[in-house]
N, C-alpha and C. Protein backbone atom coordinates (compact mmCIF):
# COMPACT_ATOMS: atom_id res chain seq x y z
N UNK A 1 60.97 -0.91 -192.51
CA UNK A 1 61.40 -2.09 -193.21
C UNK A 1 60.50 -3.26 -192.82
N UNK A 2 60.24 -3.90 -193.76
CA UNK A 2 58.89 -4.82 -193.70
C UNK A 2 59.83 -6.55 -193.36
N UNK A 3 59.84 -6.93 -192.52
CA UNK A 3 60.33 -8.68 -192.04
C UNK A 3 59.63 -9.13 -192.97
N UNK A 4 60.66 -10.74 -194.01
CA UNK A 4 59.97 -11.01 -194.44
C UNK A 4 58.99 -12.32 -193.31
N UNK A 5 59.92 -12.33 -191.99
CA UNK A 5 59.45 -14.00 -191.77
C UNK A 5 57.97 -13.04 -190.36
N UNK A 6 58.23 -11.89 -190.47
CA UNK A 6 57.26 -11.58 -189.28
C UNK A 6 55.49 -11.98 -189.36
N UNK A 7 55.19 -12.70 -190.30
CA UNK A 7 53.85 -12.91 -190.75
C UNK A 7 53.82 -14.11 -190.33
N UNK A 8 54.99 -15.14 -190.42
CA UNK A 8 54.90 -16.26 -190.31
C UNK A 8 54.74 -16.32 -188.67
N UNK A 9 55.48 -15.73 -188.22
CA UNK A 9 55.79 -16.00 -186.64
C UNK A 9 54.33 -15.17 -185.90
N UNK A 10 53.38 -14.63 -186.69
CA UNK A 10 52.58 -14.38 -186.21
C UNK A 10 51.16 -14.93 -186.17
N UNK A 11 51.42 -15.67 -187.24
CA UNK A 11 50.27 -16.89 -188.05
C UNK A 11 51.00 -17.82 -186.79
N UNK A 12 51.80 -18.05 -186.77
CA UNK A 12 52.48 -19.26 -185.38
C UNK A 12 52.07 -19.12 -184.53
N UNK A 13 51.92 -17.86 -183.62
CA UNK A 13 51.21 -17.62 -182.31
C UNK A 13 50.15 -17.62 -182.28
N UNK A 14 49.00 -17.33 -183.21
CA UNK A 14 47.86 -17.45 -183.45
C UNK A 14 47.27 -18.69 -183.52
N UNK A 15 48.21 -19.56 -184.46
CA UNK A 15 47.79 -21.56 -184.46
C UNK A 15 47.70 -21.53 -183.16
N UNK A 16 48.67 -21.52 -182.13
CA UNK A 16 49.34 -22.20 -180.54
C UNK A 16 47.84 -21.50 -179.70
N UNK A 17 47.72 -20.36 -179.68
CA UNK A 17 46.30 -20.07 -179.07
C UNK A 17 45.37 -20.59 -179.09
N UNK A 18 45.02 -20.63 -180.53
CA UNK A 18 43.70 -21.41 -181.09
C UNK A 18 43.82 -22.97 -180.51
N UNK A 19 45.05 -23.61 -180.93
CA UNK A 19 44.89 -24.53 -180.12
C UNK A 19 44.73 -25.08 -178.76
N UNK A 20 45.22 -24.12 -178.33
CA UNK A 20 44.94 -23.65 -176.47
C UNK A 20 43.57 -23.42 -176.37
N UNK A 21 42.70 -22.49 -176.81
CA UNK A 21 41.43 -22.36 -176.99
C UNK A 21 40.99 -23.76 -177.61
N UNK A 22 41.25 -24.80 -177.76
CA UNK A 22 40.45 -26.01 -178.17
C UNK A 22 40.56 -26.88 -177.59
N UNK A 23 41.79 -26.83 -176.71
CA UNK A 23 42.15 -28.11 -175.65
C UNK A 23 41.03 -27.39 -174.78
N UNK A 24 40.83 -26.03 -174.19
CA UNK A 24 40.57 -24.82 -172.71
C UNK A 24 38.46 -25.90 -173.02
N UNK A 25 38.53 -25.74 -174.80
CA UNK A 25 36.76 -25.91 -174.90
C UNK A 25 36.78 -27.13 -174.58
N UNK A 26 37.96 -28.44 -175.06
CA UNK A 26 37.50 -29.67 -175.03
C UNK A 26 37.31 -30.26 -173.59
N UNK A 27 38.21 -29.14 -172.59
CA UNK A 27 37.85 -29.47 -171.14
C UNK A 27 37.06 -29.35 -170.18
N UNK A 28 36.49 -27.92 -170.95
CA UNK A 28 35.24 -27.50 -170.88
C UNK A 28 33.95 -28.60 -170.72
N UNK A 29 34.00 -29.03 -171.89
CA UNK A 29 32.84 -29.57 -172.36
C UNK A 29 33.20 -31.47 -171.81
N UNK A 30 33.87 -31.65 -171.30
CA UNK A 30 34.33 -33.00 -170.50
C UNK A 30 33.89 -32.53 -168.79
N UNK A 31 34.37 -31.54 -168.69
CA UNK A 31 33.64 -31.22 -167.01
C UNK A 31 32.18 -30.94 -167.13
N UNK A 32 31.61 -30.51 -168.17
CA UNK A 32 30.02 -29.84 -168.15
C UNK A 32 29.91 -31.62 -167.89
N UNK A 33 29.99 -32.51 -169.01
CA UNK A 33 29.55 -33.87 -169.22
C UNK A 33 29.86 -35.02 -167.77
N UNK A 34 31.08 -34.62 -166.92
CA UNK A 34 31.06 -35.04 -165.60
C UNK A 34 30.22 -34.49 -164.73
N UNK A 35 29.69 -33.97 -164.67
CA UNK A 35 28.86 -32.61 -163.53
C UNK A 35 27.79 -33.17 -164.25
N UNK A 36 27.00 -33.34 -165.04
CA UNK A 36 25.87 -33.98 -165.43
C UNK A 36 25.67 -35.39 -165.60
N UNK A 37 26.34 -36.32 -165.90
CA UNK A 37 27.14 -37.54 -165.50
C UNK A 37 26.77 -38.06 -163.53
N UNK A 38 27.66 -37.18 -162.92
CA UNK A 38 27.58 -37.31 -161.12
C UNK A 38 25.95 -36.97 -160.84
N UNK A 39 25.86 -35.79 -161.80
CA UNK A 39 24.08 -35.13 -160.83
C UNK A 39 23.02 -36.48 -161.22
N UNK A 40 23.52 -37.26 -162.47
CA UNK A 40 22.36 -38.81 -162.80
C UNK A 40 22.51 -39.81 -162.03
N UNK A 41 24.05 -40.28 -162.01
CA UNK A 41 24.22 -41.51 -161.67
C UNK A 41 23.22 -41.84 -159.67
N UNK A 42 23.68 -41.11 -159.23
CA UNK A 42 22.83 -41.29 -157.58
C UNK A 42 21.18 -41.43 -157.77
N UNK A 43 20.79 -40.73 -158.48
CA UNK A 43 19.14 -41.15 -158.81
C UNK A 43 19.01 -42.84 -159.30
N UNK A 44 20.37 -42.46 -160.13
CA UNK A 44 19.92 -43.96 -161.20
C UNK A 44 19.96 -45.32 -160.75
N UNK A 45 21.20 -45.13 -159.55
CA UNK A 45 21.26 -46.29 -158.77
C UNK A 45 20.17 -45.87 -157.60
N UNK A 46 19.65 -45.18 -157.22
CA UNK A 46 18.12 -44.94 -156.29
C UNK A 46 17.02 -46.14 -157.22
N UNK A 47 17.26 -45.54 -158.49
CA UNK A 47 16.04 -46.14 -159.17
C UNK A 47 15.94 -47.82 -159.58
N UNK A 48 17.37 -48.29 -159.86
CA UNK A 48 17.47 -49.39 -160.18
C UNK A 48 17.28 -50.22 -158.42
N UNK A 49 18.04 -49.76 -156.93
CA UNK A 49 17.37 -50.50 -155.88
C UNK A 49 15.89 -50.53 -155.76
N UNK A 50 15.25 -49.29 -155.96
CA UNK A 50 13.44 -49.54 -156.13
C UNK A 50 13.47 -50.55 -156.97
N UNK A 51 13.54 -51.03 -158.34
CA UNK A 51 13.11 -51.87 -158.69
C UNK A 51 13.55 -53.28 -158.27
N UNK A 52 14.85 -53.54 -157.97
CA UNK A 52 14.86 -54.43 -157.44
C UNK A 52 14.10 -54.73 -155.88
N UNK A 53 13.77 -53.83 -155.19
CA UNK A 53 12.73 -53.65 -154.39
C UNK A 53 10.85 -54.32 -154.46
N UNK A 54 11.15 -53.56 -155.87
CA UNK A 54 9.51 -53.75 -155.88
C UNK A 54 9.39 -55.50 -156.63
N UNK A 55 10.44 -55.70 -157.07
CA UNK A 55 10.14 -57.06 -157.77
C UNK A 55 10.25 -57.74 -156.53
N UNK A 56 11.29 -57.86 -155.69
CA UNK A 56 11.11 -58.57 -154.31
C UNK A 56 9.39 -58.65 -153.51
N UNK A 57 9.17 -57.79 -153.74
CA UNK A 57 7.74 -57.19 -153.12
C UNK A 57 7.01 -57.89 -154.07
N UNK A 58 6.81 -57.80 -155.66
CA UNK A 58 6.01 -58.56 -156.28
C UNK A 58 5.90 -59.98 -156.13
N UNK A 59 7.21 -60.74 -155.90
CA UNK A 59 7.30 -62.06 -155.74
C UNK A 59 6.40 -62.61 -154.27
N UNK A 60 6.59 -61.32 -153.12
CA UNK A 60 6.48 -61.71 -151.89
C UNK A 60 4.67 -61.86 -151.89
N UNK A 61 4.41 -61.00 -152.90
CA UNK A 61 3.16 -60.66 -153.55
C UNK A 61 2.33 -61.99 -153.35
N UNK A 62 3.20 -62.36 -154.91
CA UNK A 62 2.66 -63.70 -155.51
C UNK A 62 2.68 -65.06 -154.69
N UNK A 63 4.12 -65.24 -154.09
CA UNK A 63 4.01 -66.38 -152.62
C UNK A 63 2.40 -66.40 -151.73
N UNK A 64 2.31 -65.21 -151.38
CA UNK A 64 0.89 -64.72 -150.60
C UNK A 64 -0.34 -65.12 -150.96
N UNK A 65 -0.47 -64.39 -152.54
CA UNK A 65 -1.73 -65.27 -153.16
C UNK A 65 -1.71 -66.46 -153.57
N UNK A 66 -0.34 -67.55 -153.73
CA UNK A 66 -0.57 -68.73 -153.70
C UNK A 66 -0.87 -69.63 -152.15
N UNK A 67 -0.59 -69.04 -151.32
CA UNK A 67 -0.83 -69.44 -149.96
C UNK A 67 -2.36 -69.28 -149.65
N UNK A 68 -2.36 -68.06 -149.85
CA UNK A 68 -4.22 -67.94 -149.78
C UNK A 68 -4.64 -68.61 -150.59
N UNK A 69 -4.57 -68.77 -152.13
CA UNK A 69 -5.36 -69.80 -152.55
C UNK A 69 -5.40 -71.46 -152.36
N UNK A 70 -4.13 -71.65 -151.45
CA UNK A 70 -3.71 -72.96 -150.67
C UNK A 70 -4.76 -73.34 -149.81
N UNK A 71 -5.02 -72.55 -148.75
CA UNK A 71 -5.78 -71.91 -147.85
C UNK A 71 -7.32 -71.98 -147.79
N UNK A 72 -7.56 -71.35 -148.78
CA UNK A 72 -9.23 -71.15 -149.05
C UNK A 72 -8.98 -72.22 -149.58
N UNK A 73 -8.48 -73.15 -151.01
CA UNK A 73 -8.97 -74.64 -151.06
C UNK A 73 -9.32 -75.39 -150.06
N UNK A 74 -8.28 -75.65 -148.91
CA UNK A 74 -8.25 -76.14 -147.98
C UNK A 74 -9.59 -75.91 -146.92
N UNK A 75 -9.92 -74.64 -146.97
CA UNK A 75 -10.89 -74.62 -145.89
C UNK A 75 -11.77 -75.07 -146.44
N UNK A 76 -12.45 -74.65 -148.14
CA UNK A 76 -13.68 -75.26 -148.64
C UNK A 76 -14.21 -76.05 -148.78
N UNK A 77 -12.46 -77.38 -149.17
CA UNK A 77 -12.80 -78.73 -148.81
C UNK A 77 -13.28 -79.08 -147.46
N UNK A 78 -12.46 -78.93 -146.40
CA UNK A 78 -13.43 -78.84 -144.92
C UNK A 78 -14.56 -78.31 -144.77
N UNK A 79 -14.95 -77.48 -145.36
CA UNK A 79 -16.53 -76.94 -145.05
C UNK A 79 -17.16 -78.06 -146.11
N UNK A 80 -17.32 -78.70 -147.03
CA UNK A 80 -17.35 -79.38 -148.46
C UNK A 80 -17.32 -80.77 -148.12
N UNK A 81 -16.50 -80.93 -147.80
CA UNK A 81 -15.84 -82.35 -148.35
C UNK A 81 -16.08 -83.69 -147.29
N UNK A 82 -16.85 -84.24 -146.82
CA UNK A 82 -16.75 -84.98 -145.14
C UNK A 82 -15.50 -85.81 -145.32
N UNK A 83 -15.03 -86.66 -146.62
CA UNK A 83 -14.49 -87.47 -146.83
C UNK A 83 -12.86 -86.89 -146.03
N UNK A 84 -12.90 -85.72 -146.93
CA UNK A 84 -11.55 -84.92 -147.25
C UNK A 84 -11.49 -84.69 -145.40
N UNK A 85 -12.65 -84.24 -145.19
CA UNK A 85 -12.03 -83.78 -143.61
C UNK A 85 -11.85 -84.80 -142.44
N UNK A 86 -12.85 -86.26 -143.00
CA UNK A 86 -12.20 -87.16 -142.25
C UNK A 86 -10.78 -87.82 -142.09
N UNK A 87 -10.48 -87.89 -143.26
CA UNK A 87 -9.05 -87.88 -143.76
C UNK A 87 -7.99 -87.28 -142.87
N UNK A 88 -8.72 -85.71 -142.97
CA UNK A 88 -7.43 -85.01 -142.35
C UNK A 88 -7.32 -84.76 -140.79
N UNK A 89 -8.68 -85.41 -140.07
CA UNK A 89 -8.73 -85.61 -138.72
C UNK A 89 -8.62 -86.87 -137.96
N UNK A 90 -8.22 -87.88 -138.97
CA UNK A 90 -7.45 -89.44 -138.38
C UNK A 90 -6.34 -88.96 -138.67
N UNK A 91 -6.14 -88.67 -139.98
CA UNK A 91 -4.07 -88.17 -139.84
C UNK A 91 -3.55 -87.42 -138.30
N UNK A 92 -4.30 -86.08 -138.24
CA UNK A 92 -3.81 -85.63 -137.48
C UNK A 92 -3.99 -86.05 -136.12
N UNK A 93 -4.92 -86.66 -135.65
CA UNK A 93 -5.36 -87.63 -134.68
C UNK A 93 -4.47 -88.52 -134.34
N UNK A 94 -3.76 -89.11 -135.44
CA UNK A 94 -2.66 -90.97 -135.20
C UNK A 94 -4.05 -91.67 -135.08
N UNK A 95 -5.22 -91.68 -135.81
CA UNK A 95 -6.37 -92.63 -136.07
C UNK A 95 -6.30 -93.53 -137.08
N UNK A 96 -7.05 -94.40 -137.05
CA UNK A 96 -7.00 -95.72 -137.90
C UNK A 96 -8.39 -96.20 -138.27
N UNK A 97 -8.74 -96.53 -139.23
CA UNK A 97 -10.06 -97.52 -138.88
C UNK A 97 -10.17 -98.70 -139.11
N UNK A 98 -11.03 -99.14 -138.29
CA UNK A 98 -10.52 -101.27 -138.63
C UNK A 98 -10.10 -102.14 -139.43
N UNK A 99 -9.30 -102.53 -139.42
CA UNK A 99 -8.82 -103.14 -140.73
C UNK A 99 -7.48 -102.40 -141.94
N UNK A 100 -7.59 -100.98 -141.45
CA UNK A 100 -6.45 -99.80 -142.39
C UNK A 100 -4.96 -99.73 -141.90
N UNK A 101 -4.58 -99.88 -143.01
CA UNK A 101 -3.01 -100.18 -142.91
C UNK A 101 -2.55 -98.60 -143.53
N UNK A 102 -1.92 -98.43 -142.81
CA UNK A 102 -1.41 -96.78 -142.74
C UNK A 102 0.15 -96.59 -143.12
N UNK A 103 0.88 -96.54 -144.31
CA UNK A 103 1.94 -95.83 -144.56
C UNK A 103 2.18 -94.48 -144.27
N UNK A 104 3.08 -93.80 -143.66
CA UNK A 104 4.01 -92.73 -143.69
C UNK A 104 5.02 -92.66 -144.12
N UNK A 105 5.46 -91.53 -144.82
CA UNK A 105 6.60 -91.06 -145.86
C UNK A 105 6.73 -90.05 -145.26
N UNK A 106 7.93 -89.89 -144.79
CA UNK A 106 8.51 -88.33 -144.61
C UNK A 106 9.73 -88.02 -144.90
N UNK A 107 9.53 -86.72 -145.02
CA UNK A 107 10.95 -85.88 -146.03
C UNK A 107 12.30 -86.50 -145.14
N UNK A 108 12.78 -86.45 -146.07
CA UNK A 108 14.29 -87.08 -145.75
C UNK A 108 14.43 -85.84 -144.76
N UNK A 109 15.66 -86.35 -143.73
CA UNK A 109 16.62 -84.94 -143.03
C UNK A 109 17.89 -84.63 -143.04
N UNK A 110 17.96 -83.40 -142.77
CA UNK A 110 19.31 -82.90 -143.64
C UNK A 110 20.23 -83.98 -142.63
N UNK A 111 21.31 -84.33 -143.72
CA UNK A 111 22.21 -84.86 -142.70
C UNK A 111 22.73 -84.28 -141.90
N UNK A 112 23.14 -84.23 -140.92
CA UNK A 112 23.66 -83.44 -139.42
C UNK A 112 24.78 -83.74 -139.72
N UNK A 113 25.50 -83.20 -139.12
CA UNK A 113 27.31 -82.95 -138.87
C UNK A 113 27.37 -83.89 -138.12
N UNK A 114 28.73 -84.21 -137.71
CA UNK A 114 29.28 -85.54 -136.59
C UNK A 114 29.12 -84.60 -135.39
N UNK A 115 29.75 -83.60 -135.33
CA UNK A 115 29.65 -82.86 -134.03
C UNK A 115 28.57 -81.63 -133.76
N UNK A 116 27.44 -81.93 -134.36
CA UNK A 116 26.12 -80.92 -134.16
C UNK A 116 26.02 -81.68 -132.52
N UNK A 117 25.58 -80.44 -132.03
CA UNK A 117 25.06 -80.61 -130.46
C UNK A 117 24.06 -80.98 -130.21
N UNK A 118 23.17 -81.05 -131.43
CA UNK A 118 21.75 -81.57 -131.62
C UNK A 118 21.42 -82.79 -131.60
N UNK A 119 22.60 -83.53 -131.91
CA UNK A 119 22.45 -85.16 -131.33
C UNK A 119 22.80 -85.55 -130.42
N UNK A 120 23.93 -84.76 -129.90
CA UNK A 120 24.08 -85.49 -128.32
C UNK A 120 22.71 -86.00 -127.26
C-alpha cells in the first residue's frame, strides 16, 4: 500500500539536510576566511610599523642634511668670508670695536614654576 503523505515527509528530510549541509559549508567557508584573515593580519601590522619606521628614519634623514648643509655654509663662510668671521669672533669673544654699540636679543625662557628647585 502506497502512503499518500510518505513523499512529502521525505522531500522534508531531504530540505532539513540540505539545509544543514549549507549552514556545515557557510561555516566552512567563514573559518577558511578567519585562518587566512589571522595568517595576514601579523605581517600587516609588521609592515605598517616598518613604515612608520622608515618615515621616522626619512625625516631623521632630512634634519641631518639640513644640518650639514647649515654646517658646510657656515664653515665656507669662515674659510670665505673675513667680514663674516670677524663678526662671529667678537660675538663669541664679548668684543666690541670703538665706538660699537652692541644689542642682544635672546629667546625668551620658559616660565619656571613657583616651586622649581632651579631657582632657589
Amino acid at each position: 500500500m502506497h502512503h499518500p503523505y510518505g513523499d512529502f515527509r521525505a522531500r522534508r528530510e531531504a530540505s532539513v539536510w540540505q539545509r544543514l549541509n549549507r549552514i556545515l559549508l557557510v561555516l566552512l567557508v567563514i573559518a577558511i576566511w578567519l585562518v587566512i584573515v589571522s595568517l595576514f593580519v601579523p605581517p600587516y601590522k609588521k609592515l605598517m610599523q616598518s613604515r612608520t619606521e622608515i618615515d621616522k628614519l626619512q625625516q631623521d634623514v632630512n634634519d641631518q642634511k639640513a644640518l650639514l648643509a647649515r654646517q658646510t655654509r657656515e664653515v665656507n663662510l669662515l674659510t670665505t668670508n673675513v667680514t663674516y668671521l670677524e663678526t662671529i669672533a667678537r660675538d663669541r669673544l664679548d668684543l666690541m670695536k670703538e665706538g660699537e654699540t652692541i644689542f642682544r636679543l635672546e629667546a625668551a625662557r620658559a616660565k619656571s614654576k613657583p616651586n622649581d628647585p632651579a631657582r632657589r
